[in-house]
PDB file of N, CA and C in Angstrom:
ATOM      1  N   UNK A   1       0.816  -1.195   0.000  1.00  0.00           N
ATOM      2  CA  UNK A   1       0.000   0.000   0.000  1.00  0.00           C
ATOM      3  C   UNK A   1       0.863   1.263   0.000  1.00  0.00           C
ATOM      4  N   UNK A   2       2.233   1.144   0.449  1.00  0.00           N
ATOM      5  CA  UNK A   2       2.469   1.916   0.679  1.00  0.00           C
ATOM      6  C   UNK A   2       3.812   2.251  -0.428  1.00  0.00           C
ATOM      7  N   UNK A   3       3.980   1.355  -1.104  1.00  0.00           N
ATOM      8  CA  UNK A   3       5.004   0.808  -2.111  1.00  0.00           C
ATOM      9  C   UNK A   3       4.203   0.712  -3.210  1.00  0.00           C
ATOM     10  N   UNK A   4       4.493   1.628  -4.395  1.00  0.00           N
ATOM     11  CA  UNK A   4       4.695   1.173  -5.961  1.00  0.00           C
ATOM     12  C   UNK A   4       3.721   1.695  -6.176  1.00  0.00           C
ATOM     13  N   UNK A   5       2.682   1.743  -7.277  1.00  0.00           N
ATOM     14  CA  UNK A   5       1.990   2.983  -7.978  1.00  0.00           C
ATOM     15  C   UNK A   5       0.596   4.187  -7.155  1.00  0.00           C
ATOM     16  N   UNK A   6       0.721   3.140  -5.712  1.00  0.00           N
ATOM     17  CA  UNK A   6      -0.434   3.521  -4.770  1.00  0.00           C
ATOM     18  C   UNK A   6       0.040   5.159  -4.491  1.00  0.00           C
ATOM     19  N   UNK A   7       0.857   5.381  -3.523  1.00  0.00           N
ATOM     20  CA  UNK A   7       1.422   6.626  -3.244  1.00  0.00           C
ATOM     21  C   UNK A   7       1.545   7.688  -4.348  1.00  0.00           C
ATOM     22  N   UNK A   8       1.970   7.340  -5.513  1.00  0.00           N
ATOM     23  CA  UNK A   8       2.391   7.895  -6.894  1.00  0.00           C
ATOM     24  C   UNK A   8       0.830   8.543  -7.171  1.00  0.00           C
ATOM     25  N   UNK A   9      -0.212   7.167  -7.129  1.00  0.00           N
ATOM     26  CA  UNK A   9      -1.478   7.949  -7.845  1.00  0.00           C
ATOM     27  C   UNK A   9      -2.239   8.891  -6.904  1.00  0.00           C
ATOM     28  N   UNK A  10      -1.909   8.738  -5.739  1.00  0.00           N
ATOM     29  CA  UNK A  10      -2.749   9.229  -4.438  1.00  0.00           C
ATOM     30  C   UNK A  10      -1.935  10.986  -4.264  1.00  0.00           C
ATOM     31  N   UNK A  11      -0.755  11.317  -4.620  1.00  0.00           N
ATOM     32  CA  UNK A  11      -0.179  12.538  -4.556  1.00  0.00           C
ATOM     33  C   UNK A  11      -0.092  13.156  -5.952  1.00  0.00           C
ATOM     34  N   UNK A  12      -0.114  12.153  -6.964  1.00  0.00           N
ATOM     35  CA  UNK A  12      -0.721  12.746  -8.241  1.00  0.00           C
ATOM     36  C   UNK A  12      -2.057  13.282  -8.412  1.00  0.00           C
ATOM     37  N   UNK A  13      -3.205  12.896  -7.283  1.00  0.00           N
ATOM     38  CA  UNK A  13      -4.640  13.490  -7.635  1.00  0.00           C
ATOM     39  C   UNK A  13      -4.643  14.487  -6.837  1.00  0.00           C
ATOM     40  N   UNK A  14      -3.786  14.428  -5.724  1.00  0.00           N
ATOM     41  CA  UNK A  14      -4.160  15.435  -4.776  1.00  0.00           C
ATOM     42  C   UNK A  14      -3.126  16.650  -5.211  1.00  0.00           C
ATOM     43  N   UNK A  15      -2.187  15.870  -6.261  1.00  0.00           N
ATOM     44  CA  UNK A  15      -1.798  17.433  -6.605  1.00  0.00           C
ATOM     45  C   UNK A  15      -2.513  18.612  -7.897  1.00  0.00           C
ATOM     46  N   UNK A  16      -3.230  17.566  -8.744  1.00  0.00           N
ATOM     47  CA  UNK A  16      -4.085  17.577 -10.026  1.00  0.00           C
ATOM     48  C   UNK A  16      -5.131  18.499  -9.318  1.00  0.00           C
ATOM     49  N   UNK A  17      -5.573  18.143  -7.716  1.00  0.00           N
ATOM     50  CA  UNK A  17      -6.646  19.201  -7.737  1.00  0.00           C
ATOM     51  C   UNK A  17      -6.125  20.610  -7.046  1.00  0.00           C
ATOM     52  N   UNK A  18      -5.164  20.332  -6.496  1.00  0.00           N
ATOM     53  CA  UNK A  18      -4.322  21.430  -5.639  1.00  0.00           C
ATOM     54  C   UNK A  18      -3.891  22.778  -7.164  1.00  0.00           C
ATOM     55  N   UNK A  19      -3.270  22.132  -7.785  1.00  0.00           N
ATOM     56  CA  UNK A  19      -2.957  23.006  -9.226  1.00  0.00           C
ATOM     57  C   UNK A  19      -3.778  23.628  -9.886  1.00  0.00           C
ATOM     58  N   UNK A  20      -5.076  22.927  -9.812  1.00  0.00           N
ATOM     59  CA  UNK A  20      -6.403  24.214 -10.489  1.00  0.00           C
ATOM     60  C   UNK A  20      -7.097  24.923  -9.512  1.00  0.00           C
ATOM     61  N   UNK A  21      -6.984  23.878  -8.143  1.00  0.00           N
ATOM     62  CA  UNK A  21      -7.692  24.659  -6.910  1.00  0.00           C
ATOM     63  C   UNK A  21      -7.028  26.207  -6.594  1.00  0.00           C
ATOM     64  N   UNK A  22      -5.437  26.165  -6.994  1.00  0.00           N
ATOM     65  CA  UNK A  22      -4.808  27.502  -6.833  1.00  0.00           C
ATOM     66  C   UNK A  22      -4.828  27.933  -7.944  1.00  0.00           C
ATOM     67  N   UNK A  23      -5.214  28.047  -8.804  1.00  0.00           N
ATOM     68  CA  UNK A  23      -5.256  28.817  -9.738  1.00  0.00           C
ATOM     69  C   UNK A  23      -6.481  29.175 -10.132  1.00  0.00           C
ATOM     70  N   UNK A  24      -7.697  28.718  -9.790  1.00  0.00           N
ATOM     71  CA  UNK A  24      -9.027  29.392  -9.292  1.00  0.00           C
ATOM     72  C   UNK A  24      -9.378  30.350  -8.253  1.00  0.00           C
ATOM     73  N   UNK A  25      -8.734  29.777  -6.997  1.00  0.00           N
ATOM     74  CA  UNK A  25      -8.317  30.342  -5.878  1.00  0.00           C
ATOM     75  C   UNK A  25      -7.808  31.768  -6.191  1.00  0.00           C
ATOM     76  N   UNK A  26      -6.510  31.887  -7.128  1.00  0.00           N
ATOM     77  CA  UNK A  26      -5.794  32.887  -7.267  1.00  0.00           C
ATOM     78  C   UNK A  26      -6.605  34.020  -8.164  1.00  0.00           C
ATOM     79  N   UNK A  27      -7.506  33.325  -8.859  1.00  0.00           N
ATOM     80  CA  UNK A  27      -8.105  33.994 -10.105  1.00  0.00           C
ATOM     81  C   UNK A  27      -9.925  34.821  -9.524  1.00  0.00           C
ATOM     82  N   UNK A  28      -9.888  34.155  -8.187  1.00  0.00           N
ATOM     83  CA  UNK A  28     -11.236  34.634  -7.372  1.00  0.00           C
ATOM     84  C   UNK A  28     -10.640  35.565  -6.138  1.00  0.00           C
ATOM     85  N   UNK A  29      -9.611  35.753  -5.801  1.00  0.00           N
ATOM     86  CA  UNK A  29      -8.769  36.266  -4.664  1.00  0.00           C
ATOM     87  C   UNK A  29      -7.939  37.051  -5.218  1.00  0.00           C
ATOM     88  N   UNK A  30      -7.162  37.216  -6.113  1.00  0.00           N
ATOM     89  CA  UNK A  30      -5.769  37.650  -6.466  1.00  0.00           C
ATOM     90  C   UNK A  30      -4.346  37.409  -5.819  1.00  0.00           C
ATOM     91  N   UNK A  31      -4.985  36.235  -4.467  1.00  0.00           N
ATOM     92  CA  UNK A  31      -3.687  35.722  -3.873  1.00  0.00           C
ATOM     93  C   UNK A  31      -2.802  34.919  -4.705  1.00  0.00           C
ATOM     94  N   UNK A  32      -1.501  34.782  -4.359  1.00  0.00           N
ATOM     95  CA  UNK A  32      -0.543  33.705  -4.576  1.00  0.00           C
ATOM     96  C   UNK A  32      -0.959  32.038  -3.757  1.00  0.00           C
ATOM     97  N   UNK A  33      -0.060  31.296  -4.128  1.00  0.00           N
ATOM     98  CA  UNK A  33      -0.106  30.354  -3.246  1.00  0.00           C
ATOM     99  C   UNK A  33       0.348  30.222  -1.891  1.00  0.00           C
ATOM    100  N   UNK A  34       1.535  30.677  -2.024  1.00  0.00           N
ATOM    101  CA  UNK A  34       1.810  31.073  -0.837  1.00  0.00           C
ATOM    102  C   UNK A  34       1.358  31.747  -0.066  1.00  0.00           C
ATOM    103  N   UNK A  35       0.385  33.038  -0.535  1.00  0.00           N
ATOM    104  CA  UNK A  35      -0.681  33.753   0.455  1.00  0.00           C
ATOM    105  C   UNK A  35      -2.158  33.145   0.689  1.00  0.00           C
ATOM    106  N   UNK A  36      -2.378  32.578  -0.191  1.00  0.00           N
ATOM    107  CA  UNK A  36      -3.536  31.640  -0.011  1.00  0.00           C
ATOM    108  C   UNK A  36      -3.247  30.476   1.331  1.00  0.00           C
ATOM    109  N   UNK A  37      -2.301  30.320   1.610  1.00  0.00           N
ATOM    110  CA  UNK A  37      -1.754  29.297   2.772  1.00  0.00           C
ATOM    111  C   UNK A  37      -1.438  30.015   3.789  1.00  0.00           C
ATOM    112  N   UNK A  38      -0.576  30.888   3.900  1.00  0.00           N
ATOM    113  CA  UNK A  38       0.104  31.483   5.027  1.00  0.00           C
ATOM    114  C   UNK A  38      -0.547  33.121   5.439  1.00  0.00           C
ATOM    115  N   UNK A  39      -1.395  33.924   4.764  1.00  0.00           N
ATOM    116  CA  UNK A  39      -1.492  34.880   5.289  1.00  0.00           C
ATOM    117  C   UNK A  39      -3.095  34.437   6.397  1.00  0.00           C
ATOM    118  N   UNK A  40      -2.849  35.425   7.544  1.00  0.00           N
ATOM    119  CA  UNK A  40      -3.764  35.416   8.226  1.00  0.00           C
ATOM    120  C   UNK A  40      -5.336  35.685   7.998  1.00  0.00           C
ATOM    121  N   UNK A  41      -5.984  34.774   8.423  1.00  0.00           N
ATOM    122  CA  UNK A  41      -7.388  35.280   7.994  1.00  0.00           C
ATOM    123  C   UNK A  41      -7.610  34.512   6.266  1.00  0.00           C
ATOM    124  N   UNK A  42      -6.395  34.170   6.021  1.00  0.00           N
ATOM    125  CA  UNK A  42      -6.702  33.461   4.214  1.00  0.00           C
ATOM    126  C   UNK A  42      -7.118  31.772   4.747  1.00  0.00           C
ATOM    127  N   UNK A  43      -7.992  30.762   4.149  1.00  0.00           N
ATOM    128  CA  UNK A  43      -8.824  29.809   5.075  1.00  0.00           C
ATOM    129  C   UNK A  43      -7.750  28.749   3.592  1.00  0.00           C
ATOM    130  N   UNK A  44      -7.146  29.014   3.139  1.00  0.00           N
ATOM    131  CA  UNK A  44      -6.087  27.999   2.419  1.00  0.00           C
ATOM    132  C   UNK A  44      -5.606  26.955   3.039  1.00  0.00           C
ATOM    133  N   UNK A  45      -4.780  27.157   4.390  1.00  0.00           N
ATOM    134  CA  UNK A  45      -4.755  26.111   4.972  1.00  0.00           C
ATOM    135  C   UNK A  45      -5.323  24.874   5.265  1.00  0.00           C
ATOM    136  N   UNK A  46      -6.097  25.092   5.966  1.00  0.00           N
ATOM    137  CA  UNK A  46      -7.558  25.056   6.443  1.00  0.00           C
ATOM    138  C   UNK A  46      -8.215  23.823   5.564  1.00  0.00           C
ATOM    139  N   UNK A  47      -8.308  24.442   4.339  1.00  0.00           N
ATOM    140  CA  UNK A  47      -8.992  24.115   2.765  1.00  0.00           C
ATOM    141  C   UNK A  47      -8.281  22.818   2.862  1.00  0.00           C
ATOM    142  N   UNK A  48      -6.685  23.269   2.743  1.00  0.00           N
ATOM    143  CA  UNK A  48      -5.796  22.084   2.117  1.00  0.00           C
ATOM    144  C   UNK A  48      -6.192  20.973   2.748  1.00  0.00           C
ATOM    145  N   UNK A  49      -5.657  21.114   4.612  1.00  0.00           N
ATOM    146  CA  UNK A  49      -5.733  19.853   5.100  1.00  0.00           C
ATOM    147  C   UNK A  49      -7.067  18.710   5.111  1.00  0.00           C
ATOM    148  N   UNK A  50      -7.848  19.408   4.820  1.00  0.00           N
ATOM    149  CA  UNK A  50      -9.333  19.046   4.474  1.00  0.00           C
ATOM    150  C   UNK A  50      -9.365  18.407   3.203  1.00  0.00           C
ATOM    151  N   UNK A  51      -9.289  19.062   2.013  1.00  0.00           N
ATOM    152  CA  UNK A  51      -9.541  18.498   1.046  1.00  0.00           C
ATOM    153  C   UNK A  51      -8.124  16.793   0.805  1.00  0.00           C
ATOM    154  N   UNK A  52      -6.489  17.389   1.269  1.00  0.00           N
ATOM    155  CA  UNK A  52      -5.440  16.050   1.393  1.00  0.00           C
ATOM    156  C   UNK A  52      -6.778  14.645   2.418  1.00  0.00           C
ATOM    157  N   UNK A  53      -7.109  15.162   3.352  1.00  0.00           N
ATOM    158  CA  UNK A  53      -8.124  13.982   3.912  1.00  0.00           C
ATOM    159  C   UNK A  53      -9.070  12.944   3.113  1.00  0.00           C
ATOM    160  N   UNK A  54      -9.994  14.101   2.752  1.00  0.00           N
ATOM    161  CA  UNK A  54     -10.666  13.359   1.891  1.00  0.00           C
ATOM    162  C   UNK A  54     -10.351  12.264   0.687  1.00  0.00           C
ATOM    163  N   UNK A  55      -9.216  13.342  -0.299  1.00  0.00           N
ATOM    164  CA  UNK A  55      -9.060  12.663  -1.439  1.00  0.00           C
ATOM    165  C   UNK A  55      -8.238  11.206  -0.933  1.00  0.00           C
ATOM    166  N   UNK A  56      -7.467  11.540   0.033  1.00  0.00           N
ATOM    167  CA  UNK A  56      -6.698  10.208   0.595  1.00  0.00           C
ATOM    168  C   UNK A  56      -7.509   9.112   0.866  1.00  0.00           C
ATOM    169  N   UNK A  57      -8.037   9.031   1.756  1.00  0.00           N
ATOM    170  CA  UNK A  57      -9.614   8.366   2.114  1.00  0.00           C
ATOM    171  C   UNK A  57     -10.266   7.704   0.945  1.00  0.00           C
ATOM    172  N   UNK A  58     -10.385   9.010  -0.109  1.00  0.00           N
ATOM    173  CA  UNK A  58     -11.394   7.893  -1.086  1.00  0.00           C
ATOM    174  C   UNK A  58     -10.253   7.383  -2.036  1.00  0.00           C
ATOM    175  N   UNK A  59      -8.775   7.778  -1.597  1.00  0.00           N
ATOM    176  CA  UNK A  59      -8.282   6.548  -2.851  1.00  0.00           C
ATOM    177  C   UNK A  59      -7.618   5.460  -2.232  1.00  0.00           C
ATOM    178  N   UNK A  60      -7.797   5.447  -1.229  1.00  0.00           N
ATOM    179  CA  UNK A  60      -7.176   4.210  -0.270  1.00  0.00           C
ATOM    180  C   UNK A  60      -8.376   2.842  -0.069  1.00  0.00           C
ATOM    181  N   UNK A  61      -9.414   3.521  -0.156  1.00  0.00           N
ATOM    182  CA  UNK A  61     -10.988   2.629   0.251  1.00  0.00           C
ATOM    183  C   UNK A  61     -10.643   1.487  -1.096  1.00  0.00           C
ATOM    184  N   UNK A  62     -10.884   1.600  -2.178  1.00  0.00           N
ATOM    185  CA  UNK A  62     -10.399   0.614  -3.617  1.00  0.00           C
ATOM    186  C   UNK A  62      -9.053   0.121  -3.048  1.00  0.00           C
ATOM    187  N   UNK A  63      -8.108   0.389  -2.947  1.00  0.00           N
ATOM    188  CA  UNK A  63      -7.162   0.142  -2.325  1.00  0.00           C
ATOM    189  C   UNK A  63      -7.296  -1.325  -1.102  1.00  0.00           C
ATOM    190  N   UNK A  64      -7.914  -0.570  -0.252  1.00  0.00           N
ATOM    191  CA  UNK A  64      -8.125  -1.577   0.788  1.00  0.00           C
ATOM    192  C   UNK A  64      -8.851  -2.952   0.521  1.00  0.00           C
ATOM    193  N   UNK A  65     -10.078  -2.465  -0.629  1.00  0.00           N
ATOM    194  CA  UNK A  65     -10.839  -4.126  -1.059  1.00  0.00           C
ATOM    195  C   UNK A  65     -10.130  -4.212  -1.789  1.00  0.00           C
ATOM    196  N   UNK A  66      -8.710  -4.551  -2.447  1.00  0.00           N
ATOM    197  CA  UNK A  66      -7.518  -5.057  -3.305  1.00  0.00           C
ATOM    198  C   UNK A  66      -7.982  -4.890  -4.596  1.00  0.00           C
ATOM    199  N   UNK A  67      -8.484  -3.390  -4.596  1.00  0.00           N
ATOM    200  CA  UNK A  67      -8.380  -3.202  -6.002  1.00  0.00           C
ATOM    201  C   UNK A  67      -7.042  -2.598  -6.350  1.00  0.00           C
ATOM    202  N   UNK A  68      -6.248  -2.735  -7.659  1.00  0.00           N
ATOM    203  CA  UNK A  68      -5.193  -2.490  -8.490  1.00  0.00           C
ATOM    204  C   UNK A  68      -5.201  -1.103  -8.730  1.00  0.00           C
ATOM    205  N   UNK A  69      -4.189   0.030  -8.688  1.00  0.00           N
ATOM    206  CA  UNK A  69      -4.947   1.123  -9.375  1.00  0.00           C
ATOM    207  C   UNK A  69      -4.303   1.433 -10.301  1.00  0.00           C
ATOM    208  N   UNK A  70      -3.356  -0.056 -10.878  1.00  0.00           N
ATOM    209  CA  UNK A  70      -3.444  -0.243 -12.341  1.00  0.00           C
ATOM    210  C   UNK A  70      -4.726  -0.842 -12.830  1.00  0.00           C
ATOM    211  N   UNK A  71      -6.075  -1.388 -12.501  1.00  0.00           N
ATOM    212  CA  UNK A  71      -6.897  -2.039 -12.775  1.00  0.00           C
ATOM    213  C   UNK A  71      -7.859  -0.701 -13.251  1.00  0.00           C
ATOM    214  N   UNK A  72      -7.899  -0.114 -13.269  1.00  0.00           N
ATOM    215  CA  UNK A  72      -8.774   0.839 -13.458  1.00  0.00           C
ATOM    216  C   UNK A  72      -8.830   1.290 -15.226  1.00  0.00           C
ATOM    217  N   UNK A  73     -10.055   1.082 -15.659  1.00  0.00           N
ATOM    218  CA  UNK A  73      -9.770   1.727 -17.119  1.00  0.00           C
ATOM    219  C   UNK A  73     -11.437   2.155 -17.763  1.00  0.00           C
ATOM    220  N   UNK A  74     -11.405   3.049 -17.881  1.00  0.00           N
ATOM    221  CA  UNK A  74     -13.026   3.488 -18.381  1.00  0.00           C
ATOM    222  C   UNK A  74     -12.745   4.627 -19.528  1.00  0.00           C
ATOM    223  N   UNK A  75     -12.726   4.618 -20.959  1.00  0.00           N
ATOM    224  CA  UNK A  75     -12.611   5.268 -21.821  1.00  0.00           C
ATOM    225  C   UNK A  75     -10.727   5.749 -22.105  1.00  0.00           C
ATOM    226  N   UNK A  76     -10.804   6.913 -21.570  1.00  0.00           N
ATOM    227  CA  UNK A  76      -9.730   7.534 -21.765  1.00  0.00           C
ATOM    228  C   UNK A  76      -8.953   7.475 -20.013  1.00  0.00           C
ATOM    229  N   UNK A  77      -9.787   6.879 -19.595  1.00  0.00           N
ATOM    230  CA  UNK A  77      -9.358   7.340 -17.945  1.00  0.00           C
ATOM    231  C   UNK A  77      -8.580   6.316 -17.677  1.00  0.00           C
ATOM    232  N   UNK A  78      -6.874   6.262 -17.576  1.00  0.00           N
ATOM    233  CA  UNK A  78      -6.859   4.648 -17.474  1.00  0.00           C
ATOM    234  C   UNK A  78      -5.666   5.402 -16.542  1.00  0.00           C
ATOM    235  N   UNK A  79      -5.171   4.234 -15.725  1.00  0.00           N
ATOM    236  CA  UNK A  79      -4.402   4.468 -15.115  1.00  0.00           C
ATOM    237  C   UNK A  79      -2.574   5.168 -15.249  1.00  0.00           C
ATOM    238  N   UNK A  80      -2.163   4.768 -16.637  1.00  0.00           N
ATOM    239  CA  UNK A  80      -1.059   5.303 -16.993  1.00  0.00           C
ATOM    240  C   UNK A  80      -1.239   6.918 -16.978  1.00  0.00           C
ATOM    241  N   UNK A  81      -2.091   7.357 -17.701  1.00  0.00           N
ATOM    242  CA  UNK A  81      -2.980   8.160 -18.118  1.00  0.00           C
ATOM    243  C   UNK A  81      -2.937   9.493 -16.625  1.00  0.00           C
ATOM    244  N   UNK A  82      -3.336   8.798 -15.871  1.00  0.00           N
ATOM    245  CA  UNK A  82      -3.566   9.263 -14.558  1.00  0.00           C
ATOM    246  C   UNK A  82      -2.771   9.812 -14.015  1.00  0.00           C
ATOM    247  N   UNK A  83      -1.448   8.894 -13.935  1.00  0.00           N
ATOM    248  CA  UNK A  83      -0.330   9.450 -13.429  1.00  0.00           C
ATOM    249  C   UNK A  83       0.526  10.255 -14.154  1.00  0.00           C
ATOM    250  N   UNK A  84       0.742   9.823 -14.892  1.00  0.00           N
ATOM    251  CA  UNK A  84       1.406  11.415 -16.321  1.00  0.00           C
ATOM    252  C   UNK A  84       0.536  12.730 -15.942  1.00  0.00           C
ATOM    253  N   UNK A  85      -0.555  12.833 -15.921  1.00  0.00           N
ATOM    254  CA  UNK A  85      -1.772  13.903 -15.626  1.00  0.00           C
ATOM    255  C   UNK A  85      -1.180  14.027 -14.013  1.00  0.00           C
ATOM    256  N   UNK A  86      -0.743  13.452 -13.200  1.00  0.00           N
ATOM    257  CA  UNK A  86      -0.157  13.585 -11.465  1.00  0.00           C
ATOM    258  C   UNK A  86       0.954  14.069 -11.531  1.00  0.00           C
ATOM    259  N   UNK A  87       2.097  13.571 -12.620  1.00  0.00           N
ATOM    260  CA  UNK A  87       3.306  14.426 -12.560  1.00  0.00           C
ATOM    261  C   UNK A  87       2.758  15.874 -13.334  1.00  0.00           C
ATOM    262  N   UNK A  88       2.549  15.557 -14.247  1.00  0.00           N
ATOM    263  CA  UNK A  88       2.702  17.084 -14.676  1.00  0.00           C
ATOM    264  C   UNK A  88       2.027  18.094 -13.882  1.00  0.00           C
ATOM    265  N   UNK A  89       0.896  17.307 -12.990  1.00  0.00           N
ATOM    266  CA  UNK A  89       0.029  18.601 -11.722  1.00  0.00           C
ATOM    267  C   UNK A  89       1.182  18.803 -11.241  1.00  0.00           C
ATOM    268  N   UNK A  90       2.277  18.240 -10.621  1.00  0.00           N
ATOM    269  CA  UNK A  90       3.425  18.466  -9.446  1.00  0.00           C
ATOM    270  C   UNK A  90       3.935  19.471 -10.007  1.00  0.00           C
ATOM    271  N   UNK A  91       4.474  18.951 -11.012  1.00  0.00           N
ATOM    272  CA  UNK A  91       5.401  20.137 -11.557  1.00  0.00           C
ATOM    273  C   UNK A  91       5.088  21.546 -11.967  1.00  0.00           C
ATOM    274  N   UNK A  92       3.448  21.231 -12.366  1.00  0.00           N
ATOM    275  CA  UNK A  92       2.669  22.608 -12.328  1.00  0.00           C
ATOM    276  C   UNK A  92       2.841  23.241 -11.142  1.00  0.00           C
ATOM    277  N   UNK A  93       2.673  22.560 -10.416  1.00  0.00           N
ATOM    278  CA  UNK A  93       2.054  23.049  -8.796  1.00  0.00           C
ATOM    279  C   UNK A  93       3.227  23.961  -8.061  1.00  0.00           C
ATOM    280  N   UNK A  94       4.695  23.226  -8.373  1.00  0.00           N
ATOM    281  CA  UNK A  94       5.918  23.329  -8.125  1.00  0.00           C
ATOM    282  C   UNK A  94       6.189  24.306  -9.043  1.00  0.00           C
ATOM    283  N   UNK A  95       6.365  24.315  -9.665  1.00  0.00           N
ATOM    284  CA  UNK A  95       6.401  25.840 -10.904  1.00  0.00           C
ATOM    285  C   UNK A  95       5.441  27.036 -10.413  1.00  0.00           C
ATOM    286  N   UNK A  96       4.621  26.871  -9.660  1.00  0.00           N
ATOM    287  CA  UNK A  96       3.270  28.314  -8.990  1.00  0.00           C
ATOM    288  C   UNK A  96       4.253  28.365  -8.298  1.00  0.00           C
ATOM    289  N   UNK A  97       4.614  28.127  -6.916  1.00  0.00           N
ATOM    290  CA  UNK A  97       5.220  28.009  -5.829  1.00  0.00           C
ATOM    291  C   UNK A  97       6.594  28.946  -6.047  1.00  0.00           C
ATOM    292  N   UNK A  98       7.086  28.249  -7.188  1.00  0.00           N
ATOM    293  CA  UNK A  98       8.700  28.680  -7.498  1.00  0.00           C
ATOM    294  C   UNK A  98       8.328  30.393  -8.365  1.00  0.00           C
ATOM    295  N   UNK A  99       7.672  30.113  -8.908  1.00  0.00           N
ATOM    296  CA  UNK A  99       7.383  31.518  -9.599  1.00  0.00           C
ATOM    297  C   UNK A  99       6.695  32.650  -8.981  1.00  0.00           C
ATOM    298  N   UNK A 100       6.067  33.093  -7.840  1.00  0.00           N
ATOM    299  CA  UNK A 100       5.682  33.544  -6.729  1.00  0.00           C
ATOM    300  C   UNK A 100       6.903  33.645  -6.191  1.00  0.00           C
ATOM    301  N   UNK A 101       7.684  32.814  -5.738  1.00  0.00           N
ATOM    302  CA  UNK A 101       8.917  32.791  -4.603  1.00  0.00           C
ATOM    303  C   UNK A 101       9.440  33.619  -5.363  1.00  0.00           C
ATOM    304  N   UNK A 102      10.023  33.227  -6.761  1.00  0.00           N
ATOM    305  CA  UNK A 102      11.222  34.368  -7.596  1.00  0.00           C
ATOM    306  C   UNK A 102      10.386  35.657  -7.776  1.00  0.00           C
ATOM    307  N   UNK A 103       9.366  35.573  -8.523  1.00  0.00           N
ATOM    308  CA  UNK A 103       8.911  37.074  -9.242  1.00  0.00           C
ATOM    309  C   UNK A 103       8.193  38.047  -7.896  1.00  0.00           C
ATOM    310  N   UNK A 104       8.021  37.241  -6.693  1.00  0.00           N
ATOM    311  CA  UNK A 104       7.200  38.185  -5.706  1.00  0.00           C
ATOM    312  C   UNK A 104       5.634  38.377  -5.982  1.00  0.00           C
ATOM    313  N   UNK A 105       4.872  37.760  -7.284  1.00  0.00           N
ATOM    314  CA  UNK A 105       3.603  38.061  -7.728  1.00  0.00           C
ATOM    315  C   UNK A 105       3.126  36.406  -7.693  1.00  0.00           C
ATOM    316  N   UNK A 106       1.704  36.430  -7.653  1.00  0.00           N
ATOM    317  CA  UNK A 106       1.460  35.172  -8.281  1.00  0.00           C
ATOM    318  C   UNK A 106       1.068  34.634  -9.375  1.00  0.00           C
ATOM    319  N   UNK A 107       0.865  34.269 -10.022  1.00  0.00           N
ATOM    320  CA  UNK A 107       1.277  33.237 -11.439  1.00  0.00           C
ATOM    321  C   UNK A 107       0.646  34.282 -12.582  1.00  0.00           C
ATOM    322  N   UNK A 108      -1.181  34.534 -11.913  1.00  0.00           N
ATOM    323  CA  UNK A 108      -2.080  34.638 -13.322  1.00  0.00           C
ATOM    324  C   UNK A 108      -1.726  36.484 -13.067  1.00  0.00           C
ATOM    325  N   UNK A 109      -1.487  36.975 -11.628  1.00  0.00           N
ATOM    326  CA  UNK A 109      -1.373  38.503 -12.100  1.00  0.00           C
ATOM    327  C   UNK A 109       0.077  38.878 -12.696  1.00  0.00           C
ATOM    328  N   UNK A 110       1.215  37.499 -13.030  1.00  0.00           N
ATOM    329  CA  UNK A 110       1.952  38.494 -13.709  1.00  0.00           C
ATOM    330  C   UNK A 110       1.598  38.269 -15.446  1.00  0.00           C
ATOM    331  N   UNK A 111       0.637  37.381 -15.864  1.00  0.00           N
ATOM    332  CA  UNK A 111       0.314  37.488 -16.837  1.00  0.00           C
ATOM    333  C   UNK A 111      -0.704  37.725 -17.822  1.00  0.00           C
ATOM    334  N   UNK A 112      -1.923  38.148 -16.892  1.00  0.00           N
ATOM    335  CA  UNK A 112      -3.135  38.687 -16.758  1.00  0.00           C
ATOM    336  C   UNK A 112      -3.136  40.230 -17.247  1.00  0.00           C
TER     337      UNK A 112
END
């Protein structure tokens, strides 16, 4: 469970929603990510640890009745699929983070 594509797909979804969640977030607020988390009174935090719960929860439950989450395949939704779509959220996600840190702005107001 804790070894081999389980972890991979479980921080790939939770980063897939973290990457549009801040960039909706940012686009309804004008915060960064980093201010969406850390400034006072911003409920980002809050949000995060809540929503990491949930999504964990519901991808561990398949998990637990020994489903594969290479077994999974419905149209276009297949598991390879999934995780390519999980790295590239990271690196999205990791690219907001880093670009805020360098430019001092966040993502959509320096190109908005």
């Amino acid at each position: 469970m804790f070894d081999g594509a389980a972890p991979e797909t479980i921080n790939g979804r939770l980063a897939m929603v973290g990457f549009v969640w801040a960039l909706l977030a940012e686009k309804a607020t004008g915060l960064g990510v980093l201010q969406q988390v850390f400034n006072p009174g911003a409920a980002g935090l809050v949000n995060f640890v809540a929503i990491v719960q949930i999504f964990t929860f519901a991808s561990i439950i398949p998990m637990l009745k020994g489903e594969s989450t290479d077994a999974r395949r419905w149209g276009p939704f297949r598991a390879q699929a999934e995780r390519w779509n999980g790295r590239l959220a990271m690196i999205g996600f990791a690219a907001l983070i880093l670009h805020e840190a360098i430019r001092g702005m966040p993502f959509l107001t320096a190109f908005l």
